[in-house]
Protein backbone atom coordinates (compact mmCIF):
# COMPACT_ATOMS: atom_id res chain seq x y z
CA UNK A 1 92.28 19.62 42.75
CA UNK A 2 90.20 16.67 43.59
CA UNK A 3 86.64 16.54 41.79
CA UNK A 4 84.86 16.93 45.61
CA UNK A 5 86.81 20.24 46.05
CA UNK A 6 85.86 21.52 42.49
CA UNK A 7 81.98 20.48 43.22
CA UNK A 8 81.54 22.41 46.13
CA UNK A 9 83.44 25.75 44.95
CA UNK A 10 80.88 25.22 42.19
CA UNK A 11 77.82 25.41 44.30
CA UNK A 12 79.24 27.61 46.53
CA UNK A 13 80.43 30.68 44.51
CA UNK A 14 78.07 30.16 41.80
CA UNK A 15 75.35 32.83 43.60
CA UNK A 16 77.88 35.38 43.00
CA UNK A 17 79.16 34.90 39.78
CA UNK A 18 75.96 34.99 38.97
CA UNK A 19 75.20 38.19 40.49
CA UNK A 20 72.51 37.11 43.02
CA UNK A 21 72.53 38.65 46.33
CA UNK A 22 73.96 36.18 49.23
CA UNK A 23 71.49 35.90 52.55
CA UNK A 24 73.27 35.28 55.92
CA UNK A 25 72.10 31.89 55.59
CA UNK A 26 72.19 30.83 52.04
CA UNK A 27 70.10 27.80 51.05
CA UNK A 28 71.06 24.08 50.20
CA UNK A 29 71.24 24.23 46.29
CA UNK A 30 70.98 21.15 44.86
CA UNK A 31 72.74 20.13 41.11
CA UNK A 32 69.90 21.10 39.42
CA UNK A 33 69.46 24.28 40.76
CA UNK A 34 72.84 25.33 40.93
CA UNK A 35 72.93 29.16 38.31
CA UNK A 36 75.49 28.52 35.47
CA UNK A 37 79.07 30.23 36.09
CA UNK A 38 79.71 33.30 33.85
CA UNK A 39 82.59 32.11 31.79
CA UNK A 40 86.03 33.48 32.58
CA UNK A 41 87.45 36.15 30.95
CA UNK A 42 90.75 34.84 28.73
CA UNK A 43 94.01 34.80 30.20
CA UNK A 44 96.15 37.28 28.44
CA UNK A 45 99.03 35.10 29.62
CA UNK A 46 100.01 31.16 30.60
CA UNK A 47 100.14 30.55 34.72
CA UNK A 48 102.95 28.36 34.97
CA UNK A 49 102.94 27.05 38.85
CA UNK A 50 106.62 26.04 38.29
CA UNK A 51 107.36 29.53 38.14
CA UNK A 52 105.50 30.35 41.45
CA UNK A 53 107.65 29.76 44.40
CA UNK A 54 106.29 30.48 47.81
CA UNK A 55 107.43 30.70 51.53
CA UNK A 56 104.60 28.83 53.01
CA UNK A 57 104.60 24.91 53.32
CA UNK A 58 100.96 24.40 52.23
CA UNK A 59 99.32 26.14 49.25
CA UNK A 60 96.36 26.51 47.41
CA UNK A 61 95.06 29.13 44.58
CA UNK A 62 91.54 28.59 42.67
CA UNK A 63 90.34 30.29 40.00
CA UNK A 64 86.95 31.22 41.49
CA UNK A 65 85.36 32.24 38.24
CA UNK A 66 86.35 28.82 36.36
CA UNK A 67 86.33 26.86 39.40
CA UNK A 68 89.56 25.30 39.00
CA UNK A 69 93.19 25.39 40.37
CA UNK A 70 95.87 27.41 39.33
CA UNK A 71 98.26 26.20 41.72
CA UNK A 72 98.92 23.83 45.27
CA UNK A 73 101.44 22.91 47.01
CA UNK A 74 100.66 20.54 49.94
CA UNK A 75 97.09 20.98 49.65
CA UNK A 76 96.01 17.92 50.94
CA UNK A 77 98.63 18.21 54.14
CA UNK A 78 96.93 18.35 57.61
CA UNK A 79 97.95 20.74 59.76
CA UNK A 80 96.99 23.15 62.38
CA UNK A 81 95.08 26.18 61.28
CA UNK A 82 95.10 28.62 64.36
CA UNK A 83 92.59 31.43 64.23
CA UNK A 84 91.14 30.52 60.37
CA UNK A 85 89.03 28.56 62.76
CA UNK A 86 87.44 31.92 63.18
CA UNK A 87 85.77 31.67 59.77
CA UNK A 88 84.02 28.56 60.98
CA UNK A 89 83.01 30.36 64.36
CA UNK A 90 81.27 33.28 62.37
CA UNK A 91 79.16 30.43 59.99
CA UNK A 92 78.05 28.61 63.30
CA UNK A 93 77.22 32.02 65.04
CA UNK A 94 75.35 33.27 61.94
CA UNK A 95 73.51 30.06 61.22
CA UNK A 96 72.49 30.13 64.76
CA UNK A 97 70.02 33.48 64.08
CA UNK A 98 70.70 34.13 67.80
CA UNK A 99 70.00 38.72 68.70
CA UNK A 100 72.69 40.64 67.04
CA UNK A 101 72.03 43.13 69.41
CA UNK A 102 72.24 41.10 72.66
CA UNK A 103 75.23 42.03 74.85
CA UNK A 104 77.34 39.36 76.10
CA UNK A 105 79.91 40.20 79.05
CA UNK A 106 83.05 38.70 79.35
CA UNK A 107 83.78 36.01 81.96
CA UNK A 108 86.25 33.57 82.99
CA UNK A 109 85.50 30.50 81.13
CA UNK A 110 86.81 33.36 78.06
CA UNK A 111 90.57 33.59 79.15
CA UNK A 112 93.16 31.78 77.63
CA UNK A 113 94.70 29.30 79.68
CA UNK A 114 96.60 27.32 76.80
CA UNK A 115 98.53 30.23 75.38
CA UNK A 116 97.87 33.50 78.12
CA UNK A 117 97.12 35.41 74.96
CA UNK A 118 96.44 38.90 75.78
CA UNK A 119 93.32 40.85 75.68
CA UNK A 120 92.16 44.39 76.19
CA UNK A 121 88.43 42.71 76.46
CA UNK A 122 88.65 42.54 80.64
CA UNK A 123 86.36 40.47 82.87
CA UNK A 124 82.88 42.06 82.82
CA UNK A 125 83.03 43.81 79.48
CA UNK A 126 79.72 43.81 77.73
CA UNK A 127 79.66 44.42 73.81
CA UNK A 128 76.80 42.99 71.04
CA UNK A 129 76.86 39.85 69.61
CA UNK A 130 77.42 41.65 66.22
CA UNK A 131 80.84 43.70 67.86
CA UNK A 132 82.01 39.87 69.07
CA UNK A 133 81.42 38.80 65.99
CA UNK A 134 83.36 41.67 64.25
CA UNK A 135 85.94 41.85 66.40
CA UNK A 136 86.88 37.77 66.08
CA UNK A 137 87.43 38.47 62.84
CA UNK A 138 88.95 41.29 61.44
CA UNK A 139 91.70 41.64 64.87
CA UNK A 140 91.07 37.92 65.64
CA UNK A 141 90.04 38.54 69.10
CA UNK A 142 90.21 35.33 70.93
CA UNK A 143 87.66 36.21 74.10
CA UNK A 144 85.45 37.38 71.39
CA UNK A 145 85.35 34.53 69.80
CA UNK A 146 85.14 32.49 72.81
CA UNK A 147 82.17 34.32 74.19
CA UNK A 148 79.84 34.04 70.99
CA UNK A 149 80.43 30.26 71.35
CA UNK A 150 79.92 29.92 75.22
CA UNK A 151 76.65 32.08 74.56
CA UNK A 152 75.01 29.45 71.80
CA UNK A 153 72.42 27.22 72.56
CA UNK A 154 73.88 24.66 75.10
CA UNK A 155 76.81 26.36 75.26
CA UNK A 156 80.63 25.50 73.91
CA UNK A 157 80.29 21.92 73.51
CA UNK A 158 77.34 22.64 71.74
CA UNK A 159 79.10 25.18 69.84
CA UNK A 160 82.48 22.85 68.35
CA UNK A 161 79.93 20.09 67.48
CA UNK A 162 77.96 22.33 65.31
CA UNK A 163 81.15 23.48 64.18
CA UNK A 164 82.11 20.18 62.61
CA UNK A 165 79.01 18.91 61.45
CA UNK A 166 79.04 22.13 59.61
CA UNK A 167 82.52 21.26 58.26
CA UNK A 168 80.60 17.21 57.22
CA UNK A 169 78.15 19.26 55.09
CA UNK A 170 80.91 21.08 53.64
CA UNK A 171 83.16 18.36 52.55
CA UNK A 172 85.97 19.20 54.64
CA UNK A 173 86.48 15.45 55.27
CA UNK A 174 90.36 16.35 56.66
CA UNK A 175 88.77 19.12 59.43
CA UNK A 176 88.34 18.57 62.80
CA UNK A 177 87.57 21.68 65.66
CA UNK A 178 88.29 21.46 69.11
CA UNK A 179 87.80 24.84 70.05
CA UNK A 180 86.07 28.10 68.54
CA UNK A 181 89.44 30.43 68.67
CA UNK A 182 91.85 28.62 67.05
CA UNK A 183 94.29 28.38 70.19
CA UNK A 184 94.20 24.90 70.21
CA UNK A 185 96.61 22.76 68.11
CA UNK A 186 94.22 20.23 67.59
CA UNK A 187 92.01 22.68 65.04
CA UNK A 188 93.40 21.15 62.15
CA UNK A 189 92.82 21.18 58.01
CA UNK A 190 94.02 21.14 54.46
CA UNK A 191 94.52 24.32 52.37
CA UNK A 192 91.82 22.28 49.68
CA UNK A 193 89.75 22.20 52.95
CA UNK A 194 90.08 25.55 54.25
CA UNK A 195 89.02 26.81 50.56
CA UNK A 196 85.99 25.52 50.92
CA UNK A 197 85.37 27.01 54.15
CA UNK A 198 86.73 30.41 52.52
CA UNK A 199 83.68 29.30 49.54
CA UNK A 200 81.17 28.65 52.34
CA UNK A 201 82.18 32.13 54.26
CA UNK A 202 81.81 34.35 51.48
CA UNK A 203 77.61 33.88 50.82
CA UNK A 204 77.69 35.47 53.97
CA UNK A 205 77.68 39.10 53.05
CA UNK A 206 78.38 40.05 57.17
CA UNK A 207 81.63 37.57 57.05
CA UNK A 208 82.72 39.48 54.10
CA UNK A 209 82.18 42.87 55.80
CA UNK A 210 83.47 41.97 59.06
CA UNK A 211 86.76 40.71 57.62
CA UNK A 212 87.82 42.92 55.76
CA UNK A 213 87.39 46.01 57.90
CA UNK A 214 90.41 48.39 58.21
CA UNK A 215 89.75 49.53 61.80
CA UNK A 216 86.74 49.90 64.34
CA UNK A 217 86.18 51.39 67.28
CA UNK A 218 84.07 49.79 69.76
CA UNK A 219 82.12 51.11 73.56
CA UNK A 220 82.63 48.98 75.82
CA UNK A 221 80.18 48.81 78.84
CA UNK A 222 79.34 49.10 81.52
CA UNK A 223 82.53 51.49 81.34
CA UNK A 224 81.59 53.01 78.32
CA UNK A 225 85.40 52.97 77.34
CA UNK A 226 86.16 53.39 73.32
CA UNK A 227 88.31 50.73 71.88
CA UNK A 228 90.23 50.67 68.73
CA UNK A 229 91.13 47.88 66.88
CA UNK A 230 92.80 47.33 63.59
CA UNK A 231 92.28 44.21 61.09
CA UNK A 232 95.36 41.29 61.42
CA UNK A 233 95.82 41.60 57.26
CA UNK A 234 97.63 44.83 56.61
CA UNK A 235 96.56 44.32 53.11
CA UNK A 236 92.50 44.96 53.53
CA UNK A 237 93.98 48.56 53.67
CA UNK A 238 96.20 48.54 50.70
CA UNK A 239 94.68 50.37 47.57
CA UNK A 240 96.16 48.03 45.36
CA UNK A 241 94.00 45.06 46.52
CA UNK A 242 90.40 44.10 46.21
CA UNK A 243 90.09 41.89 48.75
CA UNK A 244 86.18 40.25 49.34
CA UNK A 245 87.17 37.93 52.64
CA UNK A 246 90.54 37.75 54.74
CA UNK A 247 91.44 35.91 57.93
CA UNK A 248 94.83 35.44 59.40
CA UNK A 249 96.42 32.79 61.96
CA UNK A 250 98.87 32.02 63.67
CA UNK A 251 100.06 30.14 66.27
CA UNK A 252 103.35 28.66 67.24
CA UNK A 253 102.04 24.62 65.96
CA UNK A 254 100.42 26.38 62.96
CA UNK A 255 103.07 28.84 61.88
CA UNK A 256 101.48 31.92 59.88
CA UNK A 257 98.79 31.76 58.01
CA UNK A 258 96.80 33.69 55.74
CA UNK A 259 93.28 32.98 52.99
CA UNK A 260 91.38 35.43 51.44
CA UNK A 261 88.68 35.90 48.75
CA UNK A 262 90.30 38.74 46.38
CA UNK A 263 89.73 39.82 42.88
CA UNK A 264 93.28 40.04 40.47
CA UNK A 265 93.31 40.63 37.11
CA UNK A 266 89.65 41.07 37.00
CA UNK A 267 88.86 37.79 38.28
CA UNK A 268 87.88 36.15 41.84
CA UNK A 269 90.72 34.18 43.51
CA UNK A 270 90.52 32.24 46.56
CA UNK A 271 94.14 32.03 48.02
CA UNK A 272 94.93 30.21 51.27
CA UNK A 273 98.81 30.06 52.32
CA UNK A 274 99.55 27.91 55.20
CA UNK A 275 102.24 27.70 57.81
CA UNK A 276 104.79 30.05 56.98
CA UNK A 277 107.78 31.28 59.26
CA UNK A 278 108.24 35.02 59.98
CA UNK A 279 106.14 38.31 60.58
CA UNK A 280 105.69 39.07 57.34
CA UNK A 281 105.90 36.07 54.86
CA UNK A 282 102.37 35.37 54.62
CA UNK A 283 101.79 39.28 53.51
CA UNK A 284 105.07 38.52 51.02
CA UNK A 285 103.31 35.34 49.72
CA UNK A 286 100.45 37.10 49.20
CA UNK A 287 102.16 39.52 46.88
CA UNK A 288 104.26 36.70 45.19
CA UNK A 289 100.40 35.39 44.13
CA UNK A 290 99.32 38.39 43.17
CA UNK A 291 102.39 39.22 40.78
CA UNK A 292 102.29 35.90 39.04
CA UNK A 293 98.87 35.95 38.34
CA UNK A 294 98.85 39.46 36.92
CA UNK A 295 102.17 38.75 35.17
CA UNK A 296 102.64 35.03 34.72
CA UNK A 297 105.99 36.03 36.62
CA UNK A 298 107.35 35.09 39.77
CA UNK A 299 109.02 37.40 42.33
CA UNK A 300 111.77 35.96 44.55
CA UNK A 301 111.32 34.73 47.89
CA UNK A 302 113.85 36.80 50.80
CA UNK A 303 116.25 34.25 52.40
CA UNK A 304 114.90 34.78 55.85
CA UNK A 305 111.57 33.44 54.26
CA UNK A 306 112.05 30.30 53.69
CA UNK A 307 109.74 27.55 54.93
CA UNK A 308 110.33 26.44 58.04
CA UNK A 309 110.55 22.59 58.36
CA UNK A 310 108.64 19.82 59.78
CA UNK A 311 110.96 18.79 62.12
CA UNK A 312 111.41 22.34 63.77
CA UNK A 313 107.59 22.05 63.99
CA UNK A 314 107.27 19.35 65.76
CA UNK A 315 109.16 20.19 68.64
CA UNK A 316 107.02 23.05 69.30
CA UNK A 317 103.62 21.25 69.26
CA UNK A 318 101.94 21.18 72.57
């Protein structure tokens, strides 16, 4: 990992490992006043990354608690990131301070007219800000999403602007944002990128929350309907993960993708697996990292999982 990645992980995760409680909009540290990591605790085993072999094109895995890499595989590969962009939504929307409580209806500029995604959110519904902001993330909700950035100060423009000057400050020199849903093929990153976002998402102790929520109802007005929804990763539900931040993407220029904050072996993890082809590769990846960190063993990747390539890709980008 480049020194700019491992810099940044530094000053961004070093709150926590320090135990110090994370605001919802966590202050500039500067070198000096960055808290010292807590050392790691001793591998009882090597991490060989020949051994790990993996279904998505574009990998990344840092050892949170060191600050340091324990594997990548096309890190520094741009390539669309589809609804991770939500991550970045939530930061702007949070940083923004605008009323949690404030309900914000549903109109037209909200539909999708690039993909006709579906949505049970119909013209007129009215949730709060907070329920957008939940919703966009843990079922990726793409009006939701849309409407908390069409609602900000000067509206979407506005909205994608802050969005990558927010990605400047980060580091994320190989980001760019067109849009706040991720729909658009032009959203774009690196998996060292995109763990700095997942660095920069976790101080905020709402992002976390919202995230990794199993399932939430919501009442929608003016109808007062109930709505259920249930979170994109599967494995937020799963007893046999700790998992502190997850977001999911996908669309068809972006393949599947998954990154999460989670805790294996006793230690904080950030894991971001990029563009991988079928339903549920991204969820077998995820289990491939787990095993080989726990074990220093690797589990073997289904036939019908292998990456798809480049050339496939690029027929299908719009």
């Amino acid at each position: 990992m480049n020194p700019r990645l491992t810099i940044v992980l530094f000053v961004l995760f070093a709150p926590l490992a320090a135990g110090q409680t994370a605001t919802e909009r966590p202050p500039v540290l500067s070198v000096a006043e960055t808290p010292l990591v807590l050392p790691a605790t001793p591998s009882p085993h090597v991490l060989d990354p020949a051994k790990l072999r993996l279904a998505s094109l574009n990998a990344v895995i840092i050892d949170a608690s060191a600050n340091r890499p324990v594997y990548a595989k096309g890190a520094d590969a741009v390539t669309p990131i589809a609804s991770l962009t939500k991550l970045m939504t939530a930061i702007v929307t949070l940083d923004a301070q605008l009323p949690q409580d404030e309900l914000i209806a549903i109109d037209l500029d909200d539909l999708d007219y690039l993909k006709g995604t579906h949505s049970r959110l119909r013209m007129g519904t009215e949730l709060p800000r907070r329920e957008m902001l939940r919703l966009a993330l843990m079922s990726s909700e793409n009006r939701a999403a849309s409407s908390l950035a069409r609602t900000y100060p000067g509206g979407t423009p506005a909205f994608v602007a802050a969005m990558n000057a927010k990605a400047a400050v980060l580091g994320m020199t190989h980001t760019n944002f067109s849009d706040p849903t991720g729909l658009s093929a032009h959203n774009v990153s690196t998996a060292n990128d995109l763990a700095m976002l997942v660095a920069a998402a976790a101080q905020y102790p709402q992002i976390r929350d919202f995230s990794t929520t199993g399932s939430h109802y919501v009442e929608v007005q003016p109808t007062g309907q109930m709505l259920g929804y249930n979170n994109t990763n599967n494995l937020v539900k799963n007893a046999q993960w700790d998992i502190k931040l997850s977001k999911t993407g996908y669309i068809r220029e972006a393949g599947k993708c998954l990154v999460m904050l989670a805790t294996i072996a006793s230690k904080p993890f950030v894991i971001v697996l990029l563009d991988s082809a079928g339903k549920y590769t991204r969820l077998g990846d995820a289990q491939r990292v787990r095993h080989w960190l726990e074990t220093g063993e690797t589990l073997p990747v289904a036939s019908a999982a292998k990456p798809a390539t480049k050339a496939r890709k690029a027929k299908n980008v719009s």
